[in-house]
C-alpha atoms as a PDB file:
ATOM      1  CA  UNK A   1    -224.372  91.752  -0.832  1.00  0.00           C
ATOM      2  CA  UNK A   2    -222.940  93.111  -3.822  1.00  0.00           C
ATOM      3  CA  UNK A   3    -223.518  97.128  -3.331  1.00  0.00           C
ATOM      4  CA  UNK A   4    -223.270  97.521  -7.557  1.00  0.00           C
ATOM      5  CA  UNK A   5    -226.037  94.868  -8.334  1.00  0.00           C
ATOM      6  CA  UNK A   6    -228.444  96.342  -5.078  1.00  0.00           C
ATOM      7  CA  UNK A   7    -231.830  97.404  -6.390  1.00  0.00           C
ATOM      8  CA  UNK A   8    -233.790 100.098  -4.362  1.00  0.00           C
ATOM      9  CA  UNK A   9    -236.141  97.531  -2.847  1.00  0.00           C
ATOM     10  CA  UNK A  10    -233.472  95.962  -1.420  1.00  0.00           C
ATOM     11  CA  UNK A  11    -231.836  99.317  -0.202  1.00  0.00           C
ATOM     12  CA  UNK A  12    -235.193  99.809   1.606  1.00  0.00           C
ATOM     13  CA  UNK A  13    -235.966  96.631   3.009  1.00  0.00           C
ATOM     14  CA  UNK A  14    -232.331  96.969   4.977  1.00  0.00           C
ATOM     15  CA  UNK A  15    -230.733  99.151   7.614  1.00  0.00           C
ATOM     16  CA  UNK A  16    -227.412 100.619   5.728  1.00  0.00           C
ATOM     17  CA  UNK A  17    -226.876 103.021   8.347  1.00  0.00           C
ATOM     18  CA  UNK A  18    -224.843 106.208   7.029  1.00  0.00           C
ATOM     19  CA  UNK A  19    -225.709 105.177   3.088  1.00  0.00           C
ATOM     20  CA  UNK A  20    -228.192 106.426   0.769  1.00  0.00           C
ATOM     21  CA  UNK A  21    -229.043 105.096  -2.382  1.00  0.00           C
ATOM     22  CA  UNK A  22    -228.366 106.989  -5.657  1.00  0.00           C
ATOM     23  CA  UNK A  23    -227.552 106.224  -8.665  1.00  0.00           C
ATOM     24  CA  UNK A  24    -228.202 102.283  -8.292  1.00  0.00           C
ATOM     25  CA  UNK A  25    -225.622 102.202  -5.477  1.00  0.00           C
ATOM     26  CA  UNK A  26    -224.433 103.097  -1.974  1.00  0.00           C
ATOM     27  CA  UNK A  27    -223.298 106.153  -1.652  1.00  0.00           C
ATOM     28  CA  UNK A  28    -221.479 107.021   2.028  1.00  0.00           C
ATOM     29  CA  UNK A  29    -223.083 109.604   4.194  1.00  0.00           C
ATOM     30  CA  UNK A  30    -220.360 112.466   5.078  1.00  0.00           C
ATOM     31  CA  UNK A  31    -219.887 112.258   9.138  1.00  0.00           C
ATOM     32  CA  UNK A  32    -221.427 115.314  10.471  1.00  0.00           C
ATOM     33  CA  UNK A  33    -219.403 117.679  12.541  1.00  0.00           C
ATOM     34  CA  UNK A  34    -220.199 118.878  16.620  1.00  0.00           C
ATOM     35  CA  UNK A  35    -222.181 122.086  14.550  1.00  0.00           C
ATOM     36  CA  UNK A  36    -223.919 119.581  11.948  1.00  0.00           C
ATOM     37  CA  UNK A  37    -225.388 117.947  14.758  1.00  0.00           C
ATOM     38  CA  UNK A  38    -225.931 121.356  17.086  1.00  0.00           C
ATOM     39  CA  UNK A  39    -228.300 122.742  13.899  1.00  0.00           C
ATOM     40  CA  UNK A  40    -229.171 119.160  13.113  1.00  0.00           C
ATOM     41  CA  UNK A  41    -230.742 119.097  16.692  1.00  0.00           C
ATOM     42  CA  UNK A  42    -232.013 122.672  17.133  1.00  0.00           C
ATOM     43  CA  UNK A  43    -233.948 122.559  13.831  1.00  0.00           C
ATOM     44  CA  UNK A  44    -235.578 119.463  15.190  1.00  0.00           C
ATOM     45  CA  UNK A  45    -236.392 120.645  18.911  1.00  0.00           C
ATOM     46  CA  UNK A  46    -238.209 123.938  16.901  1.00  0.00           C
ATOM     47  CA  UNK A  47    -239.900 122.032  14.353  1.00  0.00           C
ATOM     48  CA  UNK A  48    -240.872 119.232  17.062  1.00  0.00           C
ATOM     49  CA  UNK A  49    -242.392 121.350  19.648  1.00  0.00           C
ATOM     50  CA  UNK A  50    -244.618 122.670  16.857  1.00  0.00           C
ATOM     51  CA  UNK A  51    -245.674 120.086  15.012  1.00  0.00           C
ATOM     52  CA  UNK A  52    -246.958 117.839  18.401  1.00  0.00           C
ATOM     53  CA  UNK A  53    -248.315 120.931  19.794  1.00  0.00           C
ATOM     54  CA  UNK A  54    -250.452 121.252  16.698  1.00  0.00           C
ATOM     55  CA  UNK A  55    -250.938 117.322  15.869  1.00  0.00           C
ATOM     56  CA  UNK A  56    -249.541 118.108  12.490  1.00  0.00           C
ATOM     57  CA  UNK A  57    -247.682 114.769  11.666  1.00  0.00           C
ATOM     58  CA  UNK A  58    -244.348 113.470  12.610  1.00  0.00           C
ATOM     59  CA  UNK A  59    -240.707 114.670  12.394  1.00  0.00           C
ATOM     60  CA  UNK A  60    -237.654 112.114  11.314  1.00  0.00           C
ATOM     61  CA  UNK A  61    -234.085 112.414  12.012  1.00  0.00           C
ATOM     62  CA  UNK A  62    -231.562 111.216  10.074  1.00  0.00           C
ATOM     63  CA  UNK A  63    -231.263 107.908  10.298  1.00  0.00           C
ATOM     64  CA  UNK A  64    -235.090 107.473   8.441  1.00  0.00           C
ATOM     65  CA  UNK A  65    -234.409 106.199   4.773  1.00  0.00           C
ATOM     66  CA  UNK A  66    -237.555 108.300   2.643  1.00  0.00           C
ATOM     67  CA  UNK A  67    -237.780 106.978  -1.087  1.00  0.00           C
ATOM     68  CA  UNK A  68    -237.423 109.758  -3.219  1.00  0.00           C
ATOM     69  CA  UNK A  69    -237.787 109.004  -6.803  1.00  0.00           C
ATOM     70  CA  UNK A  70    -235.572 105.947  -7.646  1.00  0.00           C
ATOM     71  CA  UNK A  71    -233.189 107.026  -4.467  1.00  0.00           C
ATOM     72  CA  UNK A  72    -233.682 106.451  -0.936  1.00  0.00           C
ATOM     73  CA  UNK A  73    -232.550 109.400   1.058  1.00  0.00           C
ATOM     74  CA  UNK A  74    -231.845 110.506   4.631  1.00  0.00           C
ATOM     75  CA  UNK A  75    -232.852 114.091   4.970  1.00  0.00           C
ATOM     76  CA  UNK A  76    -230.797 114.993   8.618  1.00  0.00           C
ATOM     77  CA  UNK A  77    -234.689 116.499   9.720  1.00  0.00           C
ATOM     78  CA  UNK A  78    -238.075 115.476   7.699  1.00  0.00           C
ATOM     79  CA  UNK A  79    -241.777 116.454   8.257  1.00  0.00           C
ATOM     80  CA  UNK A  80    -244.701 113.783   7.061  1.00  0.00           C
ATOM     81  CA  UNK A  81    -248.137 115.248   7.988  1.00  0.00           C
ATOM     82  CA  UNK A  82    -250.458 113.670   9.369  1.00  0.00           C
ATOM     83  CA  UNK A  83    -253.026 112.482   6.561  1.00  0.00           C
ATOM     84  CA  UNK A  84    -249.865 111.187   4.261  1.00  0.00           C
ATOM     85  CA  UNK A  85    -248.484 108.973   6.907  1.00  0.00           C
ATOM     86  CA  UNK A  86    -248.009 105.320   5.895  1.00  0.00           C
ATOM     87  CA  UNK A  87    -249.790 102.864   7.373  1.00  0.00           C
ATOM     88  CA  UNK A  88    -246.776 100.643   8.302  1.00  0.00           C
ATOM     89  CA  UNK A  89    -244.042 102.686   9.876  1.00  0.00           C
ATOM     90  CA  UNK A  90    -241.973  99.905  10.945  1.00  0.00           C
ATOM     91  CA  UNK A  91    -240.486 100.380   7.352  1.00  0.00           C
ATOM     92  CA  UNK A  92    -238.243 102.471   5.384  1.00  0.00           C
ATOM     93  CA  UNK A  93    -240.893 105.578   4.146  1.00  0.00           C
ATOM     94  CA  UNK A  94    -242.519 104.636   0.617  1.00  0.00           C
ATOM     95  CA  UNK A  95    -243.375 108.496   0.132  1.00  0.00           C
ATOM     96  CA  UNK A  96    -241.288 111.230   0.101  1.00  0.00           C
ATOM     97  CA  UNK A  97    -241.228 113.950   3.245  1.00  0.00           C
ATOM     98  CA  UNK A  98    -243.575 117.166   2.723  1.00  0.00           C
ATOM     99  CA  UNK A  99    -240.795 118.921   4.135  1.00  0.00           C
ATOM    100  CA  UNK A 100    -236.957 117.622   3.571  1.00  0.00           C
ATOM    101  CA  UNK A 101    -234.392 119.759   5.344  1.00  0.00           C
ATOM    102  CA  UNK A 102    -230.195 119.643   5.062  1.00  0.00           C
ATOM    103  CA  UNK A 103    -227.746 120.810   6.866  1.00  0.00           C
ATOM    104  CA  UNK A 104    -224.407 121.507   4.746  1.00  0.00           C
ATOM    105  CA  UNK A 105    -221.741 119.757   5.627  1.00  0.00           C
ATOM    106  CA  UNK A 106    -218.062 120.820   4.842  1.00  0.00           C
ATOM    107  CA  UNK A 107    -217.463 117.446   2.220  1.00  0.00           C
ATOM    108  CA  UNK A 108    -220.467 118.461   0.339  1.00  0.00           C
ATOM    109  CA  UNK A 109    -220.467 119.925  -3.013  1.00  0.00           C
ATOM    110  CA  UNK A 110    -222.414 122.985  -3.995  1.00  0.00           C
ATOM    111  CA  UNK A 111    -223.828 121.057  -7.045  1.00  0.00           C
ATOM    112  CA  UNK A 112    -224.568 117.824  -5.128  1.00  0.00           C
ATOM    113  CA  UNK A 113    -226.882 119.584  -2.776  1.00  0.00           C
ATOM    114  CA  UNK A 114    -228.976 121.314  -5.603  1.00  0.00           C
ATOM    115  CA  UNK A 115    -229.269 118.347  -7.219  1.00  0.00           C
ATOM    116  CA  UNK A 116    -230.238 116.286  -4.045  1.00  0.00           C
ATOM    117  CA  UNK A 117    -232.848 119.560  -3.313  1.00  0.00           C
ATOM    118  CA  UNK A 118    -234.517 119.335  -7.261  1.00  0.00           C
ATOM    119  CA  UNK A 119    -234.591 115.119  -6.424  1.00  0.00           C
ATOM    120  CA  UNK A 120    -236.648 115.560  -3.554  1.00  0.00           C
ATOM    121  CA  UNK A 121    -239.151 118.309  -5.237  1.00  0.00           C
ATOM    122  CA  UNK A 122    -239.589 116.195  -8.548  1.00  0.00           C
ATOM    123  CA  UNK A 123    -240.371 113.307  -5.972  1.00  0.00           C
ATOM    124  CA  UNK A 124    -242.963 114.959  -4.442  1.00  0.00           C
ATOM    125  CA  UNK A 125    -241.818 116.895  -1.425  1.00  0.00           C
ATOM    126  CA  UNK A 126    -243.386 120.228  -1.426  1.00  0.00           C
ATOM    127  CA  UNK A 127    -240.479 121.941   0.272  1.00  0.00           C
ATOM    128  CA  UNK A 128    -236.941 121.846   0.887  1.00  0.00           C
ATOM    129  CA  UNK A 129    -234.434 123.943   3.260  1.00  0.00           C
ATOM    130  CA  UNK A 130    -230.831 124.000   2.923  1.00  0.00           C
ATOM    131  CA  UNK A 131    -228.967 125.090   6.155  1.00  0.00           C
ATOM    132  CA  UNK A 132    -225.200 126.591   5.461  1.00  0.00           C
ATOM    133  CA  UNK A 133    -223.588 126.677   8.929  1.00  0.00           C
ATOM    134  CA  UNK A 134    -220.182 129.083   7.847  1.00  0.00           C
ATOM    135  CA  UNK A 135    -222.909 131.738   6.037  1.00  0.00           C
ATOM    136  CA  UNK A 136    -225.496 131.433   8.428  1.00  0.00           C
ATOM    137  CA  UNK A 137    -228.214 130.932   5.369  1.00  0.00           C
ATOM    138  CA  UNK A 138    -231.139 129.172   5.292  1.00  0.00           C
ATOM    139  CA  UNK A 139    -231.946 128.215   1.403  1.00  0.00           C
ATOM    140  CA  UNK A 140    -235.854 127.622   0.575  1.00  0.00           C
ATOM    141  CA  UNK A 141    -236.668 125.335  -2.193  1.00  0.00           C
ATOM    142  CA  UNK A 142    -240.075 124.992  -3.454  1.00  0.00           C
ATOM    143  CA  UNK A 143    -239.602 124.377  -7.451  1.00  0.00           C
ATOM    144  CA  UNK A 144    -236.435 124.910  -9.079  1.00  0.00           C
ATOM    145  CA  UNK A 145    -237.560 128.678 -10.236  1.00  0.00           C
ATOM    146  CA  UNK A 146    -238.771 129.414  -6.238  1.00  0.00           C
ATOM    147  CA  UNK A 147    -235.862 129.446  -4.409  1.00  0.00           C
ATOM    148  CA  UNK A 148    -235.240 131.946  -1.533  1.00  0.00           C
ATOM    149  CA  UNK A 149    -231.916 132.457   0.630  1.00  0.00           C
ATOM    150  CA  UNK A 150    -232.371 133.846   3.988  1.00  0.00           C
ATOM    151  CA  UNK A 151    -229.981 135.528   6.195  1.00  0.00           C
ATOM    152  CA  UNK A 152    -229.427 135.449  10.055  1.00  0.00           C
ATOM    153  CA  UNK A 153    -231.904 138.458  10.089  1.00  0.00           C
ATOM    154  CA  UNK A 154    -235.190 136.793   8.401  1.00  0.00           C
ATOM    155  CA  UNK A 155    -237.444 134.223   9.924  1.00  0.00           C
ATOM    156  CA  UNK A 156    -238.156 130.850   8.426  1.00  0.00           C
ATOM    157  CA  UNK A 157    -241.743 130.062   7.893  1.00  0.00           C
ATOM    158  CA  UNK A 158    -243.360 126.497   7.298  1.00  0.00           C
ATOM    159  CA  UNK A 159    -245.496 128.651   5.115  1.00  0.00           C
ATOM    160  CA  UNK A 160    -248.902 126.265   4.246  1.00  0.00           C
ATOM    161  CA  UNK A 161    -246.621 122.710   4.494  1.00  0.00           C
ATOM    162  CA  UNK A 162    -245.756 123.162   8.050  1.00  0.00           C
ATOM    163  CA  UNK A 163    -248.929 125.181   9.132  1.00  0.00           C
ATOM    164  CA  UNK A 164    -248.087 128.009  11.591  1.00  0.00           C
ATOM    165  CA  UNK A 165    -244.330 127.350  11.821  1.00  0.00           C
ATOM    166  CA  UNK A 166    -242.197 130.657  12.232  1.00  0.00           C
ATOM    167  CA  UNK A 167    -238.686 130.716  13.623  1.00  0.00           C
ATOM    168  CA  UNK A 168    -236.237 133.500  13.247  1.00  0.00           C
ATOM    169  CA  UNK A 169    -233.174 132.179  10.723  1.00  0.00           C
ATOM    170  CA  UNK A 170    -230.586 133.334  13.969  1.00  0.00           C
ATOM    171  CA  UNK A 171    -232.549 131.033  16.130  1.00  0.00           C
ATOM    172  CA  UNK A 172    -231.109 127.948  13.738  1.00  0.00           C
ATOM    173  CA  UNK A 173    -227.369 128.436  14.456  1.00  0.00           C
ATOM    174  CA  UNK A 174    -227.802 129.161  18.324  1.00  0.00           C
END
């Protein structure tokens, strides 16, 4: 298929593993580094552990395409709760993620991420983290006048979107 003439439905209704779609095309996933995937996966355990204790919804790794706006994106950790989840979930995700969360990787552009962050609020999701590894920073997005940066020393709440979540920032990078 020609990747210039794909529409979003079509994005969606196949597996481009390491793609998103922006733009009306494919743009290539960076590959994430051993600490990508270290945060990647200790983000996840936290958030996990919560959110089945407390039947909140579901969490999605990377590899789940969300449609956000006319893109579909792969968020490397998402949150869905549990009254917004599709009915078919043998799919690629028609709604965006309540919570989208990305971990920076050292190919991506300052600018790029804020954009991709704004996308995923004017879609719909209600908030958005943005892990630095080299700073050790956790960036909160909730509109593009709320954002928040937290250091190593603050905790990380799921404030009302992930009910009851806490974690300490330091916890993140361990």
């Amino acid at each position: 298929m020609n990747a210039e003439a794909m529409t979003l439905e079509e994005f969606l209704a196949n597996d481009y593993e390491s793609y998103e779609y922006v733009k009306g095309g494919l743009v290539p996933m960076s590959t994430p580094t051993m600490v990508h995937g270290e945060i990647s996966s200790n983000i996840h355990f936290l958030l996990s552990a919560h959110v089945r204790q407390h039947q909140l919804g579901k969490i999605y790794i990377a590899e789940t395409t969300f449609q956000i706006g006319e893109s579909g994106r792969k968020p490397d950790v998402a949150f869905v709760s549990q009254g917004r989840l599709p009915e078919n979930r043998h799919q690629a995700s028609p709604i965006p993620p309540d919570l989208a969360i990305e971990v920076v990787s050292s190919s991506d552009k300052v600018y790029d991420i804020q954009e991709k962050a704004l996308e995923y609020l004017d879609a719909g999701t209600q908030m958005v983290w943005v892990i630095e590894p080299i700073a050790k920073t956790v960036t909160v997005y909730r509109s593009s006048s709320d954002i928040k940066l937290l250091t190593i020393n603050d905790t990380l709440s799921g404030e009302e979107v992930v009910e009851g979540f806490q974690c300490a920032v330091a916890e993140i990078f361990e």
